[in-house]
C-alpha atoms as a PDB file:
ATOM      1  CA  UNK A   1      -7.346  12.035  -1.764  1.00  0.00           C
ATOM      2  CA  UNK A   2      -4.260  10.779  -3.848  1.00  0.00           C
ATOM      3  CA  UNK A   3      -3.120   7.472  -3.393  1.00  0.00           C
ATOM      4  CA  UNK A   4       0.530   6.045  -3.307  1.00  0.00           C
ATOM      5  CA  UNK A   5       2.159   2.325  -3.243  1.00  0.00           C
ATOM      6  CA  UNK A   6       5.803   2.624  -2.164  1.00  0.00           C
ATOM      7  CA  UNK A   7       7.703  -0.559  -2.085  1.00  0.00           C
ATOM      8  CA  UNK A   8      11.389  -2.179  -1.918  1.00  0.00           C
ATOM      9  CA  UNK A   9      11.743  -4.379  -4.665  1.00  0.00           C
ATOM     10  CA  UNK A  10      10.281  -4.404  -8.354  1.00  0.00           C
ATOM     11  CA  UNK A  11       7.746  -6.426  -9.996  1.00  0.00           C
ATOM     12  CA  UNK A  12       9.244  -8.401 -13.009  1.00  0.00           C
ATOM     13  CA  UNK A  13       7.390  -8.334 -16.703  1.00  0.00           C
ATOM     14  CA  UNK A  14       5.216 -10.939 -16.961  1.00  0.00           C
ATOM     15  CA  UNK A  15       1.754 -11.910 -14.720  1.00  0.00           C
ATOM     16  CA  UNK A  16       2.951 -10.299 -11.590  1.00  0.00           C
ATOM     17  CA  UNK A  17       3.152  -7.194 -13.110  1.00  0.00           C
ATOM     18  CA  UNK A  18      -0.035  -7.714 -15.197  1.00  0.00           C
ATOM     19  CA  UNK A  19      -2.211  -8.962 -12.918  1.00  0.00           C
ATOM     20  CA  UNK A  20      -0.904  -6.061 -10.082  1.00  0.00           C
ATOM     21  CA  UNK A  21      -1.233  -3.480 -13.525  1.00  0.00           C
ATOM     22  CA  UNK A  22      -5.165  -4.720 -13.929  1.00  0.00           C
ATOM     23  CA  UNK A  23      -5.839  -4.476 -10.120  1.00  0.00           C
ATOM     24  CA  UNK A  24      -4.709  -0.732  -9.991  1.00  0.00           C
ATOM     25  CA  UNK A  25      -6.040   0.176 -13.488  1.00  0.00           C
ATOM     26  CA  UNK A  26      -9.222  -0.862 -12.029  1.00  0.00           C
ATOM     27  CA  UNK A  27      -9.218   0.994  -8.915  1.00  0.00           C
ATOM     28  CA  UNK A  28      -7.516   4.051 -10.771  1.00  0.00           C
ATOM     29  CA  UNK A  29     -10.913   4.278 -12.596  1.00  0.00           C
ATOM     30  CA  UNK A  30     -13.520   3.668  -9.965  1.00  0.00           C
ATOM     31  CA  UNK A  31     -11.533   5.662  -7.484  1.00  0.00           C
ATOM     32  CA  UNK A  32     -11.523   9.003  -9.603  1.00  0.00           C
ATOM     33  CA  UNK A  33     -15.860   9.071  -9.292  1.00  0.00           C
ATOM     34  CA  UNK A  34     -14.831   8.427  -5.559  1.00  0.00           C
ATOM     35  CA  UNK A  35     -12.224  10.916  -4.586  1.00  0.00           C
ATOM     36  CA  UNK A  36      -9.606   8.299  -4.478  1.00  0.00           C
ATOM     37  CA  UNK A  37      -7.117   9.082  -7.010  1.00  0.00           C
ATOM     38  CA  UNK A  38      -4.846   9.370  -8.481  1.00  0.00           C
ATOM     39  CA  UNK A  39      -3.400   6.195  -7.671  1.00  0.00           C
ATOM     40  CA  UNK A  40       0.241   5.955  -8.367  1.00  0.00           C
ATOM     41  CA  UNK A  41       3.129   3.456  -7.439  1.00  0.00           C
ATOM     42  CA  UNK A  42       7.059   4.120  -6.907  1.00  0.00           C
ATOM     43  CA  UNK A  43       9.290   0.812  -6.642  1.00  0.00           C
ATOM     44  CA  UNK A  44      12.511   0.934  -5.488  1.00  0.00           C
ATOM     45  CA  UNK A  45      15.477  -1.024  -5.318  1.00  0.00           C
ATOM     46  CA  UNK A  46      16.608  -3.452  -2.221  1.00  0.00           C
ATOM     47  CA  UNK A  47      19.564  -1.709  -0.393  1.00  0.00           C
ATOM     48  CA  UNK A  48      23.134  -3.336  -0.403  1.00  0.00           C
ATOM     49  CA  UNK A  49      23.704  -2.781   3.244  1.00  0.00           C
ATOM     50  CA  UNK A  50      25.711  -5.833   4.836  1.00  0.00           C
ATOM     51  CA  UNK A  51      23.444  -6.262   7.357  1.00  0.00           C
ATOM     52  CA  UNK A  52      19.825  -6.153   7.908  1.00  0.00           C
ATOM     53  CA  UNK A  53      19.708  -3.260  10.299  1.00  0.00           C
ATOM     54  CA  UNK A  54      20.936  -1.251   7.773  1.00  0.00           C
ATOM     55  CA  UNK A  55      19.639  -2.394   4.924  1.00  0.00           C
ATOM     56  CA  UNK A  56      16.320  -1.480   7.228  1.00  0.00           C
ATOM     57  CA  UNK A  57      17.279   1.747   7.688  1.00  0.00           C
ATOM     58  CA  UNK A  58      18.713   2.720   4.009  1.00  0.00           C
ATOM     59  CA  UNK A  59      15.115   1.219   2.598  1.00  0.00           C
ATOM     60  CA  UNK A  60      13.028   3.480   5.137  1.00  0.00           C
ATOM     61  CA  UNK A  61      15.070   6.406   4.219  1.00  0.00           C
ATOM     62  CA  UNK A  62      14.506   5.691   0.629  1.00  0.00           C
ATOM     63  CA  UNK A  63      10.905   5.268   1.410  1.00  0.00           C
ATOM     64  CA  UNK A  64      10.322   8.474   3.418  1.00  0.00           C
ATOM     65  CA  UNK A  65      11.850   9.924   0.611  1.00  0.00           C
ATOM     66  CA  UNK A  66       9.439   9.019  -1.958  1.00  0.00           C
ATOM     67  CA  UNK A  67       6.567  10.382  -0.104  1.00  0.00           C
ATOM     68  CA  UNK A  68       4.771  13.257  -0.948  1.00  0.00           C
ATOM     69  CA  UNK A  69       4.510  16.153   1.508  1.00  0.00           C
ATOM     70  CA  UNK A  70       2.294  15.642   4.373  1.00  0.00           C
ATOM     71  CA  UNK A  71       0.856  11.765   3.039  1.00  0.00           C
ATOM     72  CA  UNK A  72      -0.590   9.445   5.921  1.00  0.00           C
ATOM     73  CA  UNK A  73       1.593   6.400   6.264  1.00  0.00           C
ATOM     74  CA  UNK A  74      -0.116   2.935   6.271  1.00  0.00           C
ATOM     75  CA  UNK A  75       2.524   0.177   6.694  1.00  0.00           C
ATOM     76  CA  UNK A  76       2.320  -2.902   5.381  1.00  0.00           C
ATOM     77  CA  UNK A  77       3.786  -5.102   8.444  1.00  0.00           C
ATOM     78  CA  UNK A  78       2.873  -8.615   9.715  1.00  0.00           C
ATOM     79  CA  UNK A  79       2.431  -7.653  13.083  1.00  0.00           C
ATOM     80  CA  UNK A  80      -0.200  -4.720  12.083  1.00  0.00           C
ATOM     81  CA  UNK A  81      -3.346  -4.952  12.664  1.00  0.00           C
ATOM     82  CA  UNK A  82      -6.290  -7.552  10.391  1.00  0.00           C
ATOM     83  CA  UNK A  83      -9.189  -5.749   8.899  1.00  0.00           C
ATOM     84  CA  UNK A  84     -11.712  -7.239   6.504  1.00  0.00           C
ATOM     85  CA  UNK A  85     -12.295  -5.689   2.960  1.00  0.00           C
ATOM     86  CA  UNK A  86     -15.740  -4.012   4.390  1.00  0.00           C
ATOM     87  CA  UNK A  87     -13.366  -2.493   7.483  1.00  0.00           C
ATOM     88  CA  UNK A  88     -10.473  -1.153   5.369  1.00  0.00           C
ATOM     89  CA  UNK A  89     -13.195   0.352   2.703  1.00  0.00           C
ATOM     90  CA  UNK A  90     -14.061   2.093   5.946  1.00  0.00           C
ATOM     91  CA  UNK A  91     -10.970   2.883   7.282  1.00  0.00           C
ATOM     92  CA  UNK A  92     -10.014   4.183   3.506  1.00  0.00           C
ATOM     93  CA  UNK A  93     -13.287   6.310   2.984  1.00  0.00           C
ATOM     94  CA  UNK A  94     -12.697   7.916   6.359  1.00  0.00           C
ATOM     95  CA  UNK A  95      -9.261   8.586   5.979  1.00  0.00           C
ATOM     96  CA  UNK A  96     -10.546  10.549   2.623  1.00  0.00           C
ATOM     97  CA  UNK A  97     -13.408  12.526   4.795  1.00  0.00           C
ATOM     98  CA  UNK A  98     -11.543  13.704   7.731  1.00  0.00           C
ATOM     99  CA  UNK A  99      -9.406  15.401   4.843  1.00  0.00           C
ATOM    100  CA  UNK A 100      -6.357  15.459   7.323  1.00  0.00           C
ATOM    101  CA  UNK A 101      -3.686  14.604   4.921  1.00  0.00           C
ATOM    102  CA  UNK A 102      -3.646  15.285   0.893  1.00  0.00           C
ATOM    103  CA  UNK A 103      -2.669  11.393   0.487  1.00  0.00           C
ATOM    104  CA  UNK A 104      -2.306   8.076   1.463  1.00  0.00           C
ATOM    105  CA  UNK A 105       0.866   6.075   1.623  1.00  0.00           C
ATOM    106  CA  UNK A 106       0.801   2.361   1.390  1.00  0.00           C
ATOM    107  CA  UNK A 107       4.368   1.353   2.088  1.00  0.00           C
ATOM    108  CA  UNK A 108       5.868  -2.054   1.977  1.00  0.00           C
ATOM    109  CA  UNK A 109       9.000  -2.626   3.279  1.00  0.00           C
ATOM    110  CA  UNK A 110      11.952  -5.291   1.661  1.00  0.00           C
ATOM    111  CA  UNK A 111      12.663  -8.956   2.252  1.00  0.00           C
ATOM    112  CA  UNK A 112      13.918  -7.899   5.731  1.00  0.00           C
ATOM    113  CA  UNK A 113      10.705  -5.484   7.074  1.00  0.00           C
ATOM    114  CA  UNK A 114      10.630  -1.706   7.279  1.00  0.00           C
ATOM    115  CA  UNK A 115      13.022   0.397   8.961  1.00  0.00           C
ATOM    116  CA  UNK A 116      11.569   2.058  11.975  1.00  0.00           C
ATOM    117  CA  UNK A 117      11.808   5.130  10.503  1.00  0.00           C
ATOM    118  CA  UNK A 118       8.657   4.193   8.139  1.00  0.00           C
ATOM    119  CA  UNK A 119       6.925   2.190  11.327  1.00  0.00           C
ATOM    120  CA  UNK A 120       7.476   5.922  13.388  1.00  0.00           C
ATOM    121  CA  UNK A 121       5.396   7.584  10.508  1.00  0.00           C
ATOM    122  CA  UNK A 122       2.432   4.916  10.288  1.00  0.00           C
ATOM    123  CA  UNK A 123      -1.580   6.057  11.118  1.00  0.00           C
ATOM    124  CA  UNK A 124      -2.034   2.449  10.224  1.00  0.00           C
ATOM    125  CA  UNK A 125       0.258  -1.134  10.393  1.00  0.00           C
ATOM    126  CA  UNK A 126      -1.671  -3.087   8.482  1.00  0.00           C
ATOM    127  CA  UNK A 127      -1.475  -6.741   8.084  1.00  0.00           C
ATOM    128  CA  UNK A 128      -2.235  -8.791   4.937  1.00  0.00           C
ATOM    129  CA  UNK A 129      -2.700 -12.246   6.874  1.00  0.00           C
ATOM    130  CA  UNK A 130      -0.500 -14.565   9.660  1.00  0.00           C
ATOM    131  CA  UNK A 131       1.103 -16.418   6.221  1.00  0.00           C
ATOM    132  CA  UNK A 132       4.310 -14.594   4.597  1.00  0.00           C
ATOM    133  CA  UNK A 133       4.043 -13.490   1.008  1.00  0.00           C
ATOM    134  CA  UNK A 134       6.589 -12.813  -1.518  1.00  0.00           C
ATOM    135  CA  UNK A 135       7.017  -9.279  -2.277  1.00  0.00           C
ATOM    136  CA  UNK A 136       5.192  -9.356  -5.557  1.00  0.00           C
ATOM    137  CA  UNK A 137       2.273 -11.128  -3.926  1.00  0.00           C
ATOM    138  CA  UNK A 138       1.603  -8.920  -1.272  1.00  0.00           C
ATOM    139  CA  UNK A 139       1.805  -6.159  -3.607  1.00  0.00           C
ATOM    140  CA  UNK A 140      -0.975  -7.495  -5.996  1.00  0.00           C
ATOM    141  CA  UNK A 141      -3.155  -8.281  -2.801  1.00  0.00           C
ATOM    142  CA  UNK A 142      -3.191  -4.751  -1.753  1.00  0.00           C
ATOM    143  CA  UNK A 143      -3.922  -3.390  -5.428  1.00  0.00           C
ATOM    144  CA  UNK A 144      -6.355  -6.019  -5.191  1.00  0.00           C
ATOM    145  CA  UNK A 145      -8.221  -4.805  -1.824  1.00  0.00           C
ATOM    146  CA  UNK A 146      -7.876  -1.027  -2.641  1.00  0.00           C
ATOM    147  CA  UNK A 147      -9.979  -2.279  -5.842  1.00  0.00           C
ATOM    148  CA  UNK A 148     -12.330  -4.387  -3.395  1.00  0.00           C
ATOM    149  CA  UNK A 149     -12.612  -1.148  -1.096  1.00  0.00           C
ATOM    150  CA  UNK A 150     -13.360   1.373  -4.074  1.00  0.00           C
ATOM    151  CA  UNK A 151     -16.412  -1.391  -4.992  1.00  0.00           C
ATOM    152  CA  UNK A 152     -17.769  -1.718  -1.898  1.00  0.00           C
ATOM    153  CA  UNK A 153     -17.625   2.062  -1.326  1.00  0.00           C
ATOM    154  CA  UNK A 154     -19.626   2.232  -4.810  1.00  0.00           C
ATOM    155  CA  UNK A 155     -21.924  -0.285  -4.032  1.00  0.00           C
ATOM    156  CA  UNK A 156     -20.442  -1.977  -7.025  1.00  0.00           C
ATOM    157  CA  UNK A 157     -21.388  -5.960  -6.801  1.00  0.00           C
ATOM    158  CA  UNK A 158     -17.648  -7.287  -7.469  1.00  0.00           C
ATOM    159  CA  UNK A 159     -17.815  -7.422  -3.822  1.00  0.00           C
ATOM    160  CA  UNK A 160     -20.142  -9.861  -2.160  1.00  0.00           C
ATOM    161  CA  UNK A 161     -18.838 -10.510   1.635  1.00  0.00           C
END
Protein backbone atom coordinates (compact mmCIF):
# COMPACT_ATOMS: atom_id res chain seq x y z
CA UNK A 1 0.00 0.00 0.00
CA UNK A 2 1.55 3.45 -1.05
CA UNK A 3 1.69 6.06 1.32
CA UNK A 4 1.12 9.91 0.88
CA UNK A 5 1.62 13.18 3.24
CA UNK A 6 -0.32 16.08 1.71
CA UNK A 7 -0.04 19.31 3.51
CA UNK A 8 -0.65 23.28 3.24
CA UNK A 9 2.40 24.91 3.98
CA UNK A 10 6.21 23.96 3.43
CA UNK A 11 8.86 22.92 5.70
CA UNK A 12 11.84 25.44 5.65
CA UNK A 13 15.72 24.11 5.20
CA UNK A 14 17.13 23.56 8.25
CA UNK A 15 16.08 20.89 11.36
CA UNK A 16 12.45 20.86 10.54
CA UNK A 17 13.05 19.60 7.37
CA UNK A 18 15.89 17.28 8.54
CA UNK A 19 14.57 15.85 11.32
CA UNK A 20 10.87 15.30 9.28
CA UNK A 21 13.53 13.99 6.14
CA UNK A 22 15.14 11.26 8.81
CA UNK A 23 11.66 10.25 10.18
CA UNK A 24 10.33 9.34 6.62
CA UNK A 25 13.69 8.01 5.30
CA UNK A 26 13.33 5.68 8.08
CA UNK A 27 9.94 4.50 7.59
CA UNK A 28 10.51 4.58 3.67
CA UNK A 29 12.96 1.68 4.41
CA UNK A 30 11.25 -0.46 6.97
CA UNK A 31 7.96 0.05 5.25
CA UNK A 32 9.10 -1.45 1.77
CA UNK A 33 9.81 -5.25 3.78
CA UNK A 34 6.22 -4.33 5.10
CA UNK A 35 4.07 -3.41 2.19
CA UNK A 36 4.02 0.15 3.20
CA UNK A 37 5.62 2.10 0.58
CA UNK A 38 6.40 4.02 -1.17
CA UNK A 39 6.10 6.80 1.07
CA UNK A 40 5.96 10.11 -0.61
CA UNK A 41 5.04 13.78 0.47
CA UNK A 42 3.46 16.79 -1.68
CA UNK A 43 3.52 20.35 0.14
CA UNK A 44 1.66 22.97 -1.03
CA UNK A 45 1.30 26.49 -0.70
CA UNK A 46 -1.26 28.44 1.84
CA UNK A 47 -4.11 29.97 -0.33
CA UNK A 48 -4.52 33.86 -0.60
CA UNK A 49 -8.22 33.78 -0.10
CA UNK A 50 -9.42 36.92 2.05
CA UNK A 51 -11.14 34.98 4.27
CA UNK A 52 -10.84 31.76 6.00
CA UNK A 53 -13.79 30.02 4.46
CA UNK A 54 -12.21 30.27 1.40
CA UNK A 55 -8.95 29.95 1.98
CA UNK A 56 -10.57 26.45 3.49
CA UNK A 57 -12.03 25.62 0.55
CA UNK A 58 -9.16 26.66 -2.14
CA UNK A 59 -6.62 24.43 0.26
CA UNK A 60 -9.08 21.29 0.18
CA UNK A 61 -9.44 21.65 -3.47
CA UNK A 62 -5.75 21.81 -3.82
CA UNK A 63 -5.54 18.86 -1.59
CA UNK A 64 -8.10 16.59 -3.30
CA UNK A 65 -6.18 17.40 -6.13
CA UNK A 66 -2.98 15.98 -5.15
CA UNK A 67 -4.39 12.68 -4.36
CA UNK A 68 -3.90 9.75 -6.21
CA UNK A 69 -6.88 7.88 -7.67
CA UNK A 70 -8.92 6.00 -5.29
CA UNK A 71 -6.36 6.82 -1.88
CA UNK A 72 -8.14 6.51 1.66
CA UNK A 73 -8.21 9.89 3.31
CA UNK A 74 -6.94 10.16 6.95
CA UNK A 75 -7.26 13.78 8.18
CA UNK A 76 -5.20 15.26 10.38
CA UNK A 77 -7.87 17.38 12.56
CA UNK A 78 -7.96 18.26 16.30
CA UNK A 79 -11.26 17.13 16.83
CA UNK A 80 -10.45 13.47 15.26
CA UNK A 81 -10.20 10.83 17.07
CA UNK A 82 -6.72 9.78 19.79
CA UNK A 83 -5.10 6.50 19.11
CA UNK A 84 -1.89 5.27 20.68
CA UNK A 85 1.19 4.27 18.48
CA UNK A 86 0.23 0.35 19.12
CA UNK A 87 -3.62 1.38 17.83
CA UNK A 88 -2.64 3.37 14.71
CA UNK A 89 0.12 0.48 13.80
CA UNK A 90 -3.17 -1.40 13.83
CA UNK A 91 -5.34 0.76 12.23
CA UNK A 92 -2.35 1.23 9.46
CA UNK A 93 -1.63 -2.62 9.01
CA UNK A 94 -5.34 -3.18 8.54
CA UNK A 95 -5.95 -0.53 6.31
CA UNK A 96 -3.00 -2.36 4.14
CA UNK A 97 -4.87 -5.99 4.53
CA UNK A 98 -8.36 -5.21 3.69
CA UNK A 99 -6.57 -3.99 0.36
CA UNK A 100 -9.63 -1.59 -0.24
CA UNK A 101 -7.78 1.33 -1.54
CA UNK A 102 -4.18 1.34 -3.47
CA UNK A 103 -3.04 4.17 -0.83
CA UNK A 104 -3.21 6.07 2.08
CA UNK A 105 -3.60 9.80 2.35
CA UNK A 106 -2.43 11.62 5.38
CA UNK A 107 -3.66 15.15 4.83
CA UNK A 108 -3.05 18.16 6.94
CA UNK A 109 -4.86 21.04 6.43
CA UNK A 110 -3.36 25.05 6.76
CA UNK A 111 -3.15 27.45 9.67
CA UNK A 112 -6.98 27.73 9.39
CA UNK A 113 -8.10 23.64 9.29
CA UNK A 114 -9.23 21.66 6.27
CA UNK A 115 -11.90 22.53 4.01
CA UNK A 116 -14.81 20.21 4.30
CA UNK A 117 -14.25 18.99 1.16
CA UNK A 118 -11.06 16.93 2.57
CA UNK A 119 -13.15 16.19 6.07
CA UNK A 120 -16.15 14.63 3.43
CA UNK A 121 -13.38 12.23 2.03
CA UNK A 122 -11.81 11.04 5.50
CA UNK A 123 -11.94 6.95 6.65
CA UNK A 124 -10.08 8.44 9.54
CA UNK A 125 -9.87 12.20 11.52
CA UNK A 126 -7.14 11.67 13.37
CA UNK A 127 -5.89 13.71 16.17
CA UNK A 128 -2.24 14.33 17.16
CA UNK A 129 -3.08 15.51 20.87
CA UNK A 130 -5.62 18.35 22.73
CA UNK A 131 -2.30 20.93 22.39
CA UNK A 132 -1.98 22.91 18.89
CA UNK A 133 1.17 22.41 16.89
CA UNK A 134 2.78 24.46 14.34
CA UNK A 135 2.50 23.11 10.97
CA UNK A 136 6.02 21.84 10.76
CA UNK A 137 5.62 20.09 14.09
CA UNK A 138 2.73 18.19 13.45
CA UNK A 139 4.18 17.17 10.30
CA UNK A 140 7.41 15.63 11.86
CA UNK A 141 5.12 13.90 14.56
CA UNK A 142 3.25 12.01 12.01
CA UNK A 143 6.53 10.99 9.99
CA UNK A 144 7.54 10.19 13.34
CA UNK A 145 4.51 7.71 14.30
CA UNK A 146 4.24 6.18 10.75
CA UNK A 147 8.05 5.25 11.67
CA UNK A 148 6.84 4.09 15.29
CA UNK A 149 3.93 2.04 13.51
CA UNK A 150 6.26 0.36 10.76
CA UNK A 151 8.53 -0.81 14.12
CA UNK A 152 6.03 -2.05 16.04
CA UNK A 153 4.50 -3.88 13.04
CA UNK A 154 8.20 -5.41 12.64
CA UNK A 155 8.64 -6.18 16.02
CA UNK A 156 11.53 -3.82 15.75
CA UNK A 157 12.55 -2.65 19.54
CA UNK A 158 12.63 1.29 18.73
CA UNK A 159 9.28 0.92 20.13
CA UNK A 160 8.88 0.01 23.76
CA UNK A 161 5.17 1.16 24.98
Amino acid sequence: MRLLIAGVGKLKQGPERALCAHYLGRAEALGRSLGLSPLAVAELPESRAPTVSGRRSAEAEALLAKLPSGFAVVCLDPGGERLSSDAFAETLAARRDSATAPGLAFVLGGPDGLGEAVLGRAVLSLSLGPMTLPHGLARIVLAEQLYRAMTILAGHPYHRG
